[in-house]
Every structure is written in C-alpha cells, then in structure tokens.
N, C-alpha and C. Protein backbone atom coordinates (compact mmCIF):
# COMPACT_ATOMS: atom_id res chain seq x y z
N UNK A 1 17.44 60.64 -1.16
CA UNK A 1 16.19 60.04 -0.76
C UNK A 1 16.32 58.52 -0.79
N UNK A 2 17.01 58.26 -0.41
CA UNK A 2 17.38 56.50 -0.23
C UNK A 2 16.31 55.83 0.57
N UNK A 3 15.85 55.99 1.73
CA UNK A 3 15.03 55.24 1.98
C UNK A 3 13.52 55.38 1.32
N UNK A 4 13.01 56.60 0.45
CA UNK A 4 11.60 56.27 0.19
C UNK A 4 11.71 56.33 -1.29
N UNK A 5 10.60 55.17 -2.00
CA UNK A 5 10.28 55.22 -2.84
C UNK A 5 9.66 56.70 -3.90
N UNK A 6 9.62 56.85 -5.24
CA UNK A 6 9.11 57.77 -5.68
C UNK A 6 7.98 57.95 -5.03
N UNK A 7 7.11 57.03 -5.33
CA UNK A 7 5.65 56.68 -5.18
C UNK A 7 5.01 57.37 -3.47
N UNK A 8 5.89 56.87 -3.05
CA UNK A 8 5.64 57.08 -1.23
C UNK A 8 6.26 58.84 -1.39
N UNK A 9 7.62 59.67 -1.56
CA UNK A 9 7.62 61.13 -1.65
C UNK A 9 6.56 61.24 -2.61
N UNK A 10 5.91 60.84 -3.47
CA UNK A 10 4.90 61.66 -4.11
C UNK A 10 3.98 61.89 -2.98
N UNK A 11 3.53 60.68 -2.91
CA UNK A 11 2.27 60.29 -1.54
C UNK A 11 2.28 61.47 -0.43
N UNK A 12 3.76 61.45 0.42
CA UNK A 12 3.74 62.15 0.85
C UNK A 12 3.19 63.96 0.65
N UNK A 13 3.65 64.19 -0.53
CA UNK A 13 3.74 65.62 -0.74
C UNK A 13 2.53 66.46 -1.30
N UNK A 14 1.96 64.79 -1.88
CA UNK A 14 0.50 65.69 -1.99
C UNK A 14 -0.70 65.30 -1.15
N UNK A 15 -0.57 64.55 -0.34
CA UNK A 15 -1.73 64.48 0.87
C UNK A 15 -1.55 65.94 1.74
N UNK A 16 -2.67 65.69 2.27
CA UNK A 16 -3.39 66.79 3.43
C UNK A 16 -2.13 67.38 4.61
N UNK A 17 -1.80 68.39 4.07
CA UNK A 17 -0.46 68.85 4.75
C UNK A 17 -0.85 69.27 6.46
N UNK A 18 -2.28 69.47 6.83
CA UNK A 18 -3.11 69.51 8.08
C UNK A 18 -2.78 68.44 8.44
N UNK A 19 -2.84 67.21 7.94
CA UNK A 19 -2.61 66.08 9.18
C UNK A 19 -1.54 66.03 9.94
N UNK A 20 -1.06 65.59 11.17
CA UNK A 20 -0.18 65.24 11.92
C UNK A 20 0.87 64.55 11.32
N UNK A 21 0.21 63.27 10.68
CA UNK A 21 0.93 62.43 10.30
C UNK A 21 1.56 62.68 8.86
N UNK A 22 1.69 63.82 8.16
CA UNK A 22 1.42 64.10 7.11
C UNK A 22 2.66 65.16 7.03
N UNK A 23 2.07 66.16 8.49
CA UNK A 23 3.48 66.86 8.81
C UNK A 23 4.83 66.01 8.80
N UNK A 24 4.52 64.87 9.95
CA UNK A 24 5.67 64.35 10.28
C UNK A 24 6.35 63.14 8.98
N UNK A 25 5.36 63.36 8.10
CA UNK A 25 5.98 62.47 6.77
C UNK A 25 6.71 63.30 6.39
N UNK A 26 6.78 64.73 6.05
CA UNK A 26 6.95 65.56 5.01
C UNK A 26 8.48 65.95 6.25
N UNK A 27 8.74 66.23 7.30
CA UNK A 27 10.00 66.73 7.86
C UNK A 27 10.86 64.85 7.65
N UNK A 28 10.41 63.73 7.72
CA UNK A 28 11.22 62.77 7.69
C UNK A 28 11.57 62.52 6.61
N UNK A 29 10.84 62.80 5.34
CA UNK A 29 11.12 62.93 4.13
C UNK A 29 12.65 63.95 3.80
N UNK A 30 12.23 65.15 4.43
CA UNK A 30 13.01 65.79 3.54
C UNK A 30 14.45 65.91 4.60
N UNK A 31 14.51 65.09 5.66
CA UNK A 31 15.21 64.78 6.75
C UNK A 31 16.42 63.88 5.71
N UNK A 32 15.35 62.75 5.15
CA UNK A 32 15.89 61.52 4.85
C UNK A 32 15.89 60.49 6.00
N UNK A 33 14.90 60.74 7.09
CA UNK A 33 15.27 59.76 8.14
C UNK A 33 14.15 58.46 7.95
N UNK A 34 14.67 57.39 8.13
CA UNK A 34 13.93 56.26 8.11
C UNK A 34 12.54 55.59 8.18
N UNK A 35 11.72 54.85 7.86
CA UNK A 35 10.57 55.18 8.34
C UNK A 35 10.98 54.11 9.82
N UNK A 36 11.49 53.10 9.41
CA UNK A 36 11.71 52.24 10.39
C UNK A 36 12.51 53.23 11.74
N UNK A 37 13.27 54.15 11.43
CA UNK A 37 13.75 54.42 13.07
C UNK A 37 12.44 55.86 13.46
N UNK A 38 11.66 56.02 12.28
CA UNK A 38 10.39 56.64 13.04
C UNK A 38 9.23 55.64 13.79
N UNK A 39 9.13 54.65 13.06
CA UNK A 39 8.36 53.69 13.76
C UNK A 39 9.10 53.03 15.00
N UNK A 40 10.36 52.75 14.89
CA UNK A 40 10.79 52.52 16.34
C UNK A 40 10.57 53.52 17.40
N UNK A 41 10.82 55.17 17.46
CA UNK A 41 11.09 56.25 17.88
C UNK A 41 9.34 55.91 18.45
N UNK A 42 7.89 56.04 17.64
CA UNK A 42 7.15 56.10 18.32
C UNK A 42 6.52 54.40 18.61
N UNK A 43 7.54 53.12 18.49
CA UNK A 43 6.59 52.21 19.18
C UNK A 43 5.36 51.88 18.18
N UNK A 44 5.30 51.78 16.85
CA UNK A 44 4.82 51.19 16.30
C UNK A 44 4.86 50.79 14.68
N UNK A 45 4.46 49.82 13.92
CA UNK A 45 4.82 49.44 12.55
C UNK A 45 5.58 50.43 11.96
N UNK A 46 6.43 49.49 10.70
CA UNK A 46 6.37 50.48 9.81
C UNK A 46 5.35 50.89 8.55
N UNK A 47 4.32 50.41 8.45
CA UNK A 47 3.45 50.39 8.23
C UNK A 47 2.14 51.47 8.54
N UNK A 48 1.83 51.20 10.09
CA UNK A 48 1.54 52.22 10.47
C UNK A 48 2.23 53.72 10.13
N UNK A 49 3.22 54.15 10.05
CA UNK A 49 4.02 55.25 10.13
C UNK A 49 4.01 55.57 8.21
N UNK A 50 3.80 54.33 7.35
CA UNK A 50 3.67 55.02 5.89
C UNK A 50 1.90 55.37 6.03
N UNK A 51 0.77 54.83 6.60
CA UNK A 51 -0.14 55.39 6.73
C UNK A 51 -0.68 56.71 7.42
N UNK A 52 0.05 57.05 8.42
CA UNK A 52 0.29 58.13 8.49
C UNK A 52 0.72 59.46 7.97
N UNK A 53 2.20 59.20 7.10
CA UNK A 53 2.77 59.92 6.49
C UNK A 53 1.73 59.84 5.48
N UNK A 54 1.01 59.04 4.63
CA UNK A 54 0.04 59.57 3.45
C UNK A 54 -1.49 60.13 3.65
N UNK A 55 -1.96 59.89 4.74
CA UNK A 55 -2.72 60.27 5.58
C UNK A 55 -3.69 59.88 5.13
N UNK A 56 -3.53 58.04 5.69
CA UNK A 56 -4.50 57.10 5.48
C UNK A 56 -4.95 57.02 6.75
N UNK A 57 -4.12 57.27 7.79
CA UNK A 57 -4.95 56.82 9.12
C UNK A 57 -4.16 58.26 9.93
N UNK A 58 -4.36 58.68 11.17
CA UNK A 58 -4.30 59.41 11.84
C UNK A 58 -3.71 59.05 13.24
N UNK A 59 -2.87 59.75 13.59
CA UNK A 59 -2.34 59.23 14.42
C UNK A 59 -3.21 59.86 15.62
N UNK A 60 -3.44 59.16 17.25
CA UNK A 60 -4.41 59.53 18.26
C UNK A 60 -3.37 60.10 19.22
N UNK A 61 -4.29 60.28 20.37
CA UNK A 61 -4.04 60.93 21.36
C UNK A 61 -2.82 61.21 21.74
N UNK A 62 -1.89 60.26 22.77
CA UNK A 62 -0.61 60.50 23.10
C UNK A 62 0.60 60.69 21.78
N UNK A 63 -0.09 60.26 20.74
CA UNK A 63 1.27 59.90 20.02
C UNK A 63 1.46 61.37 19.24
N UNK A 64 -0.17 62.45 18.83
CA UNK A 64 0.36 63.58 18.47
C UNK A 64 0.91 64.08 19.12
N UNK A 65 1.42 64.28 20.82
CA UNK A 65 2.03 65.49 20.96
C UNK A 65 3.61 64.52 21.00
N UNK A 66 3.65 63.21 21.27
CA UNK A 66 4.99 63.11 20.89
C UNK A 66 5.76 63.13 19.75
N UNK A 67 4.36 63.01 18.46
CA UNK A 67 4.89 63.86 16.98
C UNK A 67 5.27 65.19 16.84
N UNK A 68 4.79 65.82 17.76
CA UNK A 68 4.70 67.60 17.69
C UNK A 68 6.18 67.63 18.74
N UNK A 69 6.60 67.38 19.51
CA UNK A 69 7.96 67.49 20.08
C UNK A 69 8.68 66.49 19.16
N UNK A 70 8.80 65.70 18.38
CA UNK A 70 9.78 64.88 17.83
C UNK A 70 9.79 66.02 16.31
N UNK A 71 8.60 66.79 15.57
CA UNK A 71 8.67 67.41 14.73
C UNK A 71 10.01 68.71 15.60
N UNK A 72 9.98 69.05 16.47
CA UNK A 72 9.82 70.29 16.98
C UNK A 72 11.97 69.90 17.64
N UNK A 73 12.02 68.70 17.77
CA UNK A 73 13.25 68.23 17.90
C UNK A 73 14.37 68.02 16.74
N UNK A 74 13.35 68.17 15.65
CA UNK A 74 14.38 68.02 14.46
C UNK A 74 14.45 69.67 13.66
N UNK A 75 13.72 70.56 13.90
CA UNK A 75 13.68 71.79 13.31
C UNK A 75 14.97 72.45 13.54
C-alpha cells in the first residue's frame, strides 16, 4: 500500500460502499494504483479523486460511466 496513507485506506473502507466513487476507491486501493494516475486517467485533481474515494463528493454524469468501464477494465 505505498501510495495511500493509513488514514485515507481506513477512509476508504468504511465510507458508503454504494457510491461510485467509493467503489472506485476501494478497487484502486486494493489495486495499489495511484491516486494521481486515477486523477490523470479521468482529467481531474488529485484531490478531487481522494473526495471521491471517501465519499465526500460524488462523481456526475459522464465521469460515472467512465468509472464503471475503468472499474470494469481492471476486474
């Protein structure tokens, strides 16, 4: 788990496993993949992408279904 903090896999694992962004925390987590080459991958912060993964904010329209094929690309 090199790139995430305790604090952030905790975050992750116990927020709302329904969210989008929450899913796609929990497969990059246990991936080990970056948040930074997830925030590059969809075009925005890395920042944005830890609010997501704890499911402080929600990700909208176009970007769930390119979470749901990028989830669906790493399975």
């Amino acid at each position: 788990m090199q790139g995430y903090t305790i604090r952030i896999a905790k975050g992750i694992k116990e927020a709302d496993g329904n969210l989008m962004g929450v899913k796609l925390g929990r497969v990059c987590l246990a991936q080990d993949i970056p948040v930074a080459a997830v925030a590059e991958a969809f075009g925005v912060t890395r920042q944005t992408i830890y609010y997501w993964f704890l499911g402080k904010s929600e990700p909208r329209g176009p970007a769930c279904e390119a979470i749901e094929a990028y989830i669906a690309n790493l399975a």
